[in-house]
N, C-alpha and C. Protein backbone atom coordinates (compact mmCIF):
# COMPACT_ATOMS: atom_id res chain seq x y z
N UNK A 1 11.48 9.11 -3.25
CA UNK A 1 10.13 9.07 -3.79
C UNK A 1 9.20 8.41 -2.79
N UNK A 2 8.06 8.69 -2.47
CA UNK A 2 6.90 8.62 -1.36
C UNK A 2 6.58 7.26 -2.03
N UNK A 3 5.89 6.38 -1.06
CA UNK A 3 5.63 5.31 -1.26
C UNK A 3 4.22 5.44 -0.98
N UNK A 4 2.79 5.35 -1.24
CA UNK A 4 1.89 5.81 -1.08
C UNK A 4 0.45 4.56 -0.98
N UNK A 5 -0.45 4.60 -0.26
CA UNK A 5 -1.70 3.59 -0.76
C UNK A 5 -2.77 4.51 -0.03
N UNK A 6 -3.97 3.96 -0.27
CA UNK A 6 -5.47 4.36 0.00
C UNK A 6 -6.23 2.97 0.05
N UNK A 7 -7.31 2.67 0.96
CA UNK A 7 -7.83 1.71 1.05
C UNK A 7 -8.90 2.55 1.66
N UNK A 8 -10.36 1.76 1.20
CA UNK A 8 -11.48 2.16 2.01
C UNK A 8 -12.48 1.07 2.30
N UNK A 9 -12.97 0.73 3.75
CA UNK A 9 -13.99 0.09 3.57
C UNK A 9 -15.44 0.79 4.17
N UNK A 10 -16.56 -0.18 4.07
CA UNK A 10 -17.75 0.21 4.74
C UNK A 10 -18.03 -0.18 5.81
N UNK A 11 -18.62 0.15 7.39
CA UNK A 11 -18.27 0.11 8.69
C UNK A 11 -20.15 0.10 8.79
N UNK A 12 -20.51 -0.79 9.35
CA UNK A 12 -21.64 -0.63 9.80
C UNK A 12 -22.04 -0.33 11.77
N UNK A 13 -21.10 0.75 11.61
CA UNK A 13 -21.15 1.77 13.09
C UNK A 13 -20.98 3.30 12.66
N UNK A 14 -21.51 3.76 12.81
CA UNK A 14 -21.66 5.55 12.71
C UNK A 14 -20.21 6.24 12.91
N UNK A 15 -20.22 6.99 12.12
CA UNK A 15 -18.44 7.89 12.46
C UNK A 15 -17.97 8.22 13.93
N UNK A 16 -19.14 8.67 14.70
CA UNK A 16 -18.33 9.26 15.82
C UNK A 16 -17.80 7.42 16.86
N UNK A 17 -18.19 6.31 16.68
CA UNK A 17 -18.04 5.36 16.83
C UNK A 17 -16.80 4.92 16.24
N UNK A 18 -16.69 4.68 15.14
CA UNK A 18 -15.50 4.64 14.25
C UNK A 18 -14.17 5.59 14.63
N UNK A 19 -14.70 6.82 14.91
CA UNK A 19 -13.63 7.98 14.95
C UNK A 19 -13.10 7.66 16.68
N UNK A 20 -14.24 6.83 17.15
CA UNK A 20 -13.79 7.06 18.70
C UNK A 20 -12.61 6.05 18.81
N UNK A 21 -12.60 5.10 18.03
CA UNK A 21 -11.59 4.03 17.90
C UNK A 21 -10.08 4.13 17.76
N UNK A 22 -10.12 5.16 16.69
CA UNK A 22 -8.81 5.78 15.97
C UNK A 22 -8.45 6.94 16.88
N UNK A 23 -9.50 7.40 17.58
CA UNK A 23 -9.01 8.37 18.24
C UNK A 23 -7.99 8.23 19.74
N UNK A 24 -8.47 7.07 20.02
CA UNK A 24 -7.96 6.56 21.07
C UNK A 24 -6.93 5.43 21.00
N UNK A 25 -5.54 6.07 20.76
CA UNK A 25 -4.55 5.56 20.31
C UNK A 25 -3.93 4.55 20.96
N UNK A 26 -4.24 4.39 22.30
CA UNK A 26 -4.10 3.20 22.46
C UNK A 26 -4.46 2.11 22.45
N UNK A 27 -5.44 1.88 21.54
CA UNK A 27 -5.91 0.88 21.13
C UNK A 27 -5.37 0.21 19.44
N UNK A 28 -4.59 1.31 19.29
CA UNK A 28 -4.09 0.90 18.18
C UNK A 28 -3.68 -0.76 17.42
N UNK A 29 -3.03 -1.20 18.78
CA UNK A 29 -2.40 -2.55 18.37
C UNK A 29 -3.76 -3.72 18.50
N UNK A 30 -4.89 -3.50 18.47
CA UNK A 30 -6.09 -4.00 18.36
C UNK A 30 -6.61 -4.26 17.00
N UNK A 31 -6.11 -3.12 15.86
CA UNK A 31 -6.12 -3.44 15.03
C UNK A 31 -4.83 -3.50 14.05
N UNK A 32 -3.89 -2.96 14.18
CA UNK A 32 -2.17 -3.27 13.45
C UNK A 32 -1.22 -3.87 14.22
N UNK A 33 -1.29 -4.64 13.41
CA UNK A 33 -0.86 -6.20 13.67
C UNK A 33 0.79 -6.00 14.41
N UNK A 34 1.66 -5.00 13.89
CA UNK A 34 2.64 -4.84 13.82
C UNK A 34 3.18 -3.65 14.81
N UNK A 35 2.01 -3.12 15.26
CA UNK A 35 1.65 -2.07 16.43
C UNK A 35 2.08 -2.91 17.73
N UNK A 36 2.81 -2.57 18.62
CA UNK A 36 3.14 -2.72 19.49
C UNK A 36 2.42 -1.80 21.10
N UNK A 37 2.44 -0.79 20.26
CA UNK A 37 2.23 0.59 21.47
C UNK A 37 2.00 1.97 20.95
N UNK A 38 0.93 2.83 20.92
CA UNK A 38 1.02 4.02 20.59
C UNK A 38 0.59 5.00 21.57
N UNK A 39 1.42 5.58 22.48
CA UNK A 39 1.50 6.19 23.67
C UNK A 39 1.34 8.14 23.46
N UNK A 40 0.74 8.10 23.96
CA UNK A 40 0.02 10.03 23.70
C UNK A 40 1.22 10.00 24.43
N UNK A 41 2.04 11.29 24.21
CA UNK A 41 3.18 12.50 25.05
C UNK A 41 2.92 13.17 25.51
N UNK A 42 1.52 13.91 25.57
CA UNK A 42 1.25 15.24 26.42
C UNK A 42 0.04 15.00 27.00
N UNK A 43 0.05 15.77 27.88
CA UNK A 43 -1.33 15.66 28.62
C UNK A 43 -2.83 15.95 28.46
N UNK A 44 -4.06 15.80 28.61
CA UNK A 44 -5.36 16.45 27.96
C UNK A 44 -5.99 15.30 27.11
N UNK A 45 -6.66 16.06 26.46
CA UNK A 45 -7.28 15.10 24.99
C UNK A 45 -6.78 15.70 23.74
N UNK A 46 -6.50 14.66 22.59
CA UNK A 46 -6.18 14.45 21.77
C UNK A 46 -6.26 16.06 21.18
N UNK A 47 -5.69 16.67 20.54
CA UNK A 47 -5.29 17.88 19.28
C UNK A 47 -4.66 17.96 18.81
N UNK A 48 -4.68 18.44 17.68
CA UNK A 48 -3.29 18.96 16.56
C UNK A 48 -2.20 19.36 17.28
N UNK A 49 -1.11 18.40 17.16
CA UNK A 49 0.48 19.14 18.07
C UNK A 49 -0.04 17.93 18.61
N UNK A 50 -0.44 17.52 19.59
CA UNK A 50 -0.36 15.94 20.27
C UNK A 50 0.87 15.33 20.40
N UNK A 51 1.75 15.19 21.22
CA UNK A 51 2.69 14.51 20.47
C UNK A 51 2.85 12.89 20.68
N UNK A 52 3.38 11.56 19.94
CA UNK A 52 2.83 10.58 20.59
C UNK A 52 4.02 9.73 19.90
N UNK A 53 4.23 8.31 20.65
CA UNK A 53 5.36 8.07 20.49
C UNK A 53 4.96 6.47 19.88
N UNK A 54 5.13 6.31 18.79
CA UNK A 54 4.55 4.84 17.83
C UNK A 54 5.88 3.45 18.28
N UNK A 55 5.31 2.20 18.79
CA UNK A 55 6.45 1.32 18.99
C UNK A 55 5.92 -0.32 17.67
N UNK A 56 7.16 -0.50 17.57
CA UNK A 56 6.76 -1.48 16.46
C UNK A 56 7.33 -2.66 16.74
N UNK A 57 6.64 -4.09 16.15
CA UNK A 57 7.28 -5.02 16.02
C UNK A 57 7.71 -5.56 14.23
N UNK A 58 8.43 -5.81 13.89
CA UNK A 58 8.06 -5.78 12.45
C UNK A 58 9.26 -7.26 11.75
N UNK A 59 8.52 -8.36 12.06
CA UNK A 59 9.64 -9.29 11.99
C UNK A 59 10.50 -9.68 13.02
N UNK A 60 11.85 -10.10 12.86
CA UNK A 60 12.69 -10.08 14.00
C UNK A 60 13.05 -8.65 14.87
N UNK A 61 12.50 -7.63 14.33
CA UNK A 61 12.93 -5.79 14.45
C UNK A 61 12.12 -5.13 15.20
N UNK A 62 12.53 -4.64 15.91
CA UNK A 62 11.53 -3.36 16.76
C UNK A 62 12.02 -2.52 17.00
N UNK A 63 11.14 -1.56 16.92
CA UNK A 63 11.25 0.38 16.74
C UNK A 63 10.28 0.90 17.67
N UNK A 64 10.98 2.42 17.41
CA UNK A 64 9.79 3.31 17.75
C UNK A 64 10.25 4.50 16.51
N UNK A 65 8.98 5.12 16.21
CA UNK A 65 8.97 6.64 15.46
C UNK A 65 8.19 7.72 16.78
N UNK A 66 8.85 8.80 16.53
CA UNK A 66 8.02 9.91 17.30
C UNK A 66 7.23 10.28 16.21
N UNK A 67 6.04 10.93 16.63
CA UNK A 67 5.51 11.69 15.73
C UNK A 67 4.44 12.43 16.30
N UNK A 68 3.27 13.18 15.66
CA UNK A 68 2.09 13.76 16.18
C UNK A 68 0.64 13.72 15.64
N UNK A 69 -0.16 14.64 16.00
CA UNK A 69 -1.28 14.50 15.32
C UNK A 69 -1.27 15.86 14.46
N UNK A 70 -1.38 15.92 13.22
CA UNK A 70 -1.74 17.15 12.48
C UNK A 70 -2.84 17.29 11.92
N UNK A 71 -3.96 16.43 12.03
CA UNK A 71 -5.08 17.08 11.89
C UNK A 71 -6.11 16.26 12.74
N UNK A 72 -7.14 16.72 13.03
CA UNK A 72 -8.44 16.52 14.34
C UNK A 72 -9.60 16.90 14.68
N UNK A 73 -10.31 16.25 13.41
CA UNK A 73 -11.91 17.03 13.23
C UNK A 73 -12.71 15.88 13.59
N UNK A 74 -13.33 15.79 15.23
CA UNK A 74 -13.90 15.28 15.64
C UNK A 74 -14.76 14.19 14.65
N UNK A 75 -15.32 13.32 15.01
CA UNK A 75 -16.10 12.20 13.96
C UNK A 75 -15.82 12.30 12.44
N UNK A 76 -14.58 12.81 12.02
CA UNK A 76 -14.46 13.18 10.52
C UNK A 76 -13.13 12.69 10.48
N UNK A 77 -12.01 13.37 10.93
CA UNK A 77 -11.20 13.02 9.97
C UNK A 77 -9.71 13.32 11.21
N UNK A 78 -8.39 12.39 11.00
CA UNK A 78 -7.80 11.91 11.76
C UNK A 78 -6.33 11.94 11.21
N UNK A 79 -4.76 12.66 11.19
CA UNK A 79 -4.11 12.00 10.97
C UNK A 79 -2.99 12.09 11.51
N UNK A 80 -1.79 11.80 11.33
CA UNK A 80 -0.86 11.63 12.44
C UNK A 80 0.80 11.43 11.50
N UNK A 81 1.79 12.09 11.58
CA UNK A 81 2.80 11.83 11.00
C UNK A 81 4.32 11.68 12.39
N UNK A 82 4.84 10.75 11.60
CA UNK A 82 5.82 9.87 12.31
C UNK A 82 7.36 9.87 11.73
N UNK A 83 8.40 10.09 12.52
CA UNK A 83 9.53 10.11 11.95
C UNK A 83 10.78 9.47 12.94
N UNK A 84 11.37 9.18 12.34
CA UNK A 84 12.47 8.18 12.73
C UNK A 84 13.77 8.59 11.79
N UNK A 85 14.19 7.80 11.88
CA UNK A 85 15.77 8.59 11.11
C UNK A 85 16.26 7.49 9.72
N UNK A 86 15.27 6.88 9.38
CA UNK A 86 14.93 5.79 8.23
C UNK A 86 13.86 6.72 7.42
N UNK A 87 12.89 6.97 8.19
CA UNK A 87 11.51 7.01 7.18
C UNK A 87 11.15 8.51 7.74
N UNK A 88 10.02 8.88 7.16
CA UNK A 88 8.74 9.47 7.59
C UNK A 88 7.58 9.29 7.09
N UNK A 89 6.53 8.92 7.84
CA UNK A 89 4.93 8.30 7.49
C UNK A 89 4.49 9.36 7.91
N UNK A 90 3.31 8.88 6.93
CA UNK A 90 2.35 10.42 7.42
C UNK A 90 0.67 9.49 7.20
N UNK A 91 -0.20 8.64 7.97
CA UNK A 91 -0.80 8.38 8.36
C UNK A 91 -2.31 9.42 8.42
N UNK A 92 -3.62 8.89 7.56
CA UNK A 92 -4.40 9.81 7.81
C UNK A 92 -6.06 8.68 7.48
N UNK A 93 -6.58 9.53 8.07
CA UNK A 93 -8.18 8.49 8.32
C UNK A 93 -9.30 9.31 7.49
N UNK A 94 -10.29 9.14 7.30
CA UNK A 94 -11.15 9.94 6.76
C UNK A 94 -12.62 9.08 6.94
N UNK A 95 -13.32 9.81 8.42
CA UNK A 95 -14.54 8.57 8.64
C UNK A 95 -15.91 9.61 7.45
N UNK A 96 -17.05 9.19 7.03
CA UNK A 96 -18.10 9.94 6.62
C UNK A 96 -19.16 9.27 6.48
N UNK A 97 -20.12 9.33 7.05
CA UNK A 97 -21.82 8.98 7.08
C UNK A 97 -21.68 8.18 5.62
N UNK A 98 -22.83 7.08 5.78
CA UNK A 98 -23.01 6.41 5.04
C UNK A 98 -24.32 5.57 5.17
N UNK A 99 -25.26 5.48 4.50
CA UNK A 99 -26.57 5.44 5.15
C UNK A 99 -26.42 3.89 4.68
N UNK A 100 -27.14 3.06 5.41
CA UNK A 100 -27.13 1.70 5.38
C UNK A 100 -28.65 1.32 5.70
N UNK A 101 -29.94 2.18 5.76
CA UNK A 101 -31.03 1.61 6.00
C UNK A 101 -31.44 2.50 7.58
N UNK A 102 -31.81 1.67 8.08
CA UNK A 102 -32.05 2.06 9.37
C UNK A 102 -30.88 1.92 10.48
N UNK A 103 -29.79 1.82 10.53
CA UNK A 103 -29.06 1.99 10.89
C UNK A 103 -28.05 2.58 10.72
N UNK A 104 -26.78 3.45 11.57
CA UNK A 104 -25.81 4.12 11.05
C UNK A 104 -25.06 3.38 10.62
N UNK A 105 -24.19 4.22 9.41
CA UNK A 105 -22.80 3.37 8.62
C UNK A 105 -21.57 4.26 8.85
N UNK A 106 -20.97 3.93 8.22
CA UNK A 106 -19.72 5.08 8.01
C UNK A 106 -18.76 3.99 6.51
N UNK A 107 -18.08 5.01 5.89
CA UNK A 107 -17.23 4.65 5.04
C UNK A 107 -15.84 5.26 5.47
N UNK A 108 -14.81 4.51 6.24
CA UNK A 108 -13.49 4.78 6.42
C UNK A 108 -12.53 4.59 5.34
N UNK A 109 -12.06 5.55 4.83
CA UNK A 109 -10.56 5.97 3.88
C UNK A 109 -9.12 6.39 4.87
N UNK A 110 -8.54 5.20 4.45
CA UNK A 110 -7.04 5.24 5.29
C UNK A 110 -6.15 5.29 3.95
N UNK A 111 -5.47 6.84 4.13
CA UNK A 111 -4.31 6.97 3.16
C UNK A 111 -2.77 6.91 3.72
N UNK A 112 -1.84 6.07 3.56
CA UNK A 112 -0.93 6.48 4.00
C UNK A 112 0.51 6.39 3.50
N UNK A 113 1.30 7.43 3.56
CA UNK A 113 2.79 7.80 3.06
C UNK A 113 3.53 7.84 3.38
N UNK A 114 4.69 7.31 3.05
CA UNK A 114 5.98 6.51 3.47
C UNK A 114 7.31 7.36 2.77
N UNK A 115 8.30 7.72 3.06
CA UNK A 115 9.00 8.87 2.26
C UNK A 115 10.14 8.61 3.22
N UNK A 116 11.20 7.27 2.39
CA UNK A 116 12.19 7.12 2.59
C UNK A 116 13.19 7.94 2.89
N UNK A 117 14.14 8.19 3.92
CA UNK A 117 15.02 9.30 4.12
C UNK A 117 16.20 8.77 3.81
N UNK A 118 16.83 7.43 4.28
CA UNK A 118 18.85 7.02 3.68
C UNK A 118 18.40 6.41 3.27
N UNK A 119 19.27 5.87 2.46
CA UNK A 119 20.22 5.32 1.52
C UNK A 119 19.60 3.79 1.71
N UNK A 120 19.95 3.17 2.91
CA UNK A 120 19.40 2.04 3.62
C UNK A 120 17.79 2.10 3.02
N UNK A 121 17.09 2.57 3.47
CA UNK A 121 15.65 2.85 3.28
C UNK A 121 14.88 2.67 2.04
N UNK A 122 15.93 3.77 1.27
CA UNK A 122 15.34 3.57 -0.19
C UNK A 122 15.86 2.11 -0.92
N UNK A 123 16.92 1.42 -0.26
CA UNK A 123 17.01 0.28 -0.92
C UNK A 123 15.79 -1.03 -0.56
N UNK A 124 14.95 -0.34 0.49
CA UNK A 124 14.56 -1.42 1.02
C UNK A 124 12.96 -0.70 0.46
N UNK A 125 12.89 0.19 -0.25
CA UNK A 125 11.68 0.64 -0.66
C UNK A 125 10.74 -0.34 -1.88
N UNK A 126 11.64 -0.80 -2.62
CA UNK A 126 10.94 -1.48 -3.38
C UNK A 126 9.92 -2.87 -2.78
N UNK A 127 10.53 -3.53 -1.39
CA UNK A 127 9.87 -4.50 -0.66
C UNK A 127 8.60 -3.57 0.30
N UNK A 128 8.74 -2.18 0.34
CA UNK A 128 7.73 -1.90 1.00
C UNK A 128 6.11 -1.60 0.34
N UNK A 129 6.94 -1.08 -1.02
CA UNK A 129 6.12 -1.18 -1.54
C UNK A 129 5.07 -2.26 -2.02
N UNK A 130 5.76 -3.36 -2.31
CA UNK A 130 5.00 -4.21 -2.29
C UNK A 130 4.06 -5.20 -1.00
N UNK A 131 4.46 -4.73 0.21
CA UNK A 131 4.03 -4.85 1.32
C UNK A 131 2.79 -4.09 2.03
N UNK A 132 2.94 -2.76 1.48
CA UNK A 132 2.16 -1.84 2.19
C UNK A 132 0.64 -2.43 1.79
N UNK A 133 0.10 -2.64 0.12
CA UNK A 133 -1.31 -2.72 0.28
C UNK A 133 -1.84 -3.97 1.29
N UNK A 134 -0.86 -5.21 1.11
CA UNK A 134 -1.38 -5.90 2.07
C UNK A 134 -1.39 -5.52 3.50
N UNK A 135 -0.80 -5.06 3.34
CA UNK A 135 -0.81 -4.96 5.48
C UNK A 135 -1.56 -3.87 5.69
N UNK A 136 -1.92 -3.02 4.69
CA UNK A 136 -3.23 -2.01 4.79
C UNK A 136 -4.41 -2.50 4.92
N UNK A 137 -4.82 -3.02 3.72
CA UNK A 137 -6.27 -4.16 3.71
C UNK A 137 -6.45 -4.84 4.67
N UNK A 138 -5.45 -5.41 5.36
CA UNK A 138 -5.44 -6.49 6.88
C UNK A 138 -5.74 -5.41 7.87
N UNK A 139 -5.19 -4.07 8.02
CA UNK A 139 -5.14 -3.55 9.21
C UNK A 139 -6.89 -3.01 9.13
N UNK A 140 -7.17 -2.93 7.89
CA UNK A 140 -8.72 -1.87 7.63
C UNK A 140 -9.70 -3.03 8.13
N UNK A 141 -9.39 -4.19 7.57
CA UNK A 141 -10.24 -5.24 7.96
C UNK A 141 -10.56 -5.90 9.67
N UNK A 142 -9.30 -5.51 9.77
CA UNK A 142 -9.41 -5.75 11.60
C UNK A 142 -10.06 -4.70 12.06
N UNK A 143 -9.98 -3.26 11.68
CA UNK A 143 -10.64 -2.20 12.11
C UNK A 143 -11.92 -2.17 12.07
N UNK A 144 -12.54 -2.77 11.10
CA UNK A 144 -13.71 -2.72 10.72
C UNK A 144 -14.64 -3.82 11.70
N UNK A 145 -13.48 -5.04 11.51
CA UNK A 145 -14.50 -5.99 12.57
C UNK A 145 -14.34 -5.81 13.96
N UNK A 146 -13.45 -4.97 14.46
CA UNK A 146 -13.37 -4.37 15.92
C UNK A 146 -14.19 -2.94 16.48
N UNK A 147 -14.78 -2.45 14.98
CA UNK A 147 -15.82 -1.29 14.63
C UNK A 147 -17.36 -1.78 15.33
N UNK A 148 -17.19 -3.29 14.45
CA UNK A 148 -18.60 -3.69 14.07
C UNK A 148 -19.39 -4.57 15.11
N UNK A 149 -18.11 -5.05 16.52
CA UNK A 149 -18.13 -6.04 17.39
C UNK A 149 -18.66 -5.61 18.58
């Protein structure tokens, strides 16, 4: 069973600003805490198929998941799924205009899904679950003030 959250905040920087952030994956560990490294695999700029290789620190533990980008609509919308031989995440962004006055905004929605594969995994699902909204809210919040800086 998928382990699932959504978090959104308000960004007082314009989407293609916002989107340029997420888009550029190596900057990842700037805002997730637990991000180590997220290294593009192929050559060019960023598209659907991308392939890119996620490294983690997570406690005493470190990993990597392969995974890619499956979707890539410039200043809009962003996401990326990851697999390892524990899990598969499926990671997705959603930037959209947001008027704030005289200046640009954006409202970022980060959904993301977790879909235990052994045995191991799903025993350890019930602690993720209770893990994931926090370390979501922390990661949106760093995003936002590394948006806004």
């Amino acid at each position: 069973m998928p382990i699932s959250f959504q978090h959104s905040v308000n960004v007082s920087r314009g989407p293609d600003h916002v989107f340029a952030i997420l888009d550029d994956v190596s900057r990842t560990p700037e805002w997730l805490e637990r991000c180590t490294r997220v290294e593009r695999l192929g050559d060019g700029l960023n598209t659907v198929g991308t392939p890119l290789r996620y490294s983690y620190r997570d406690g005493g533990r470190s990993g990597t998941m392969d995974g890619e980008i499956t979707v890539r609509e410039p200043d809009r919308h962003l996401a990326m799924r990851y697999r390892d031989r524990m899990m598969d995440v499926t990671v997705d962004f959603v930037v959209e205009p947001r008027e704030t006055g005289t200046r640009p905004g954006s409202r970022l929605t980060h959904s993301i899904e977790i879909t235990p594969r052994t045995l191991p995994a799903k025993l350890f699902a019930p602690l993720l679950r209770r893990q994931l909204p926090r370390q979501t809210v922390k990661a949106m919040e760093r995003l936002q003030t590394l948006a806004e800086s």
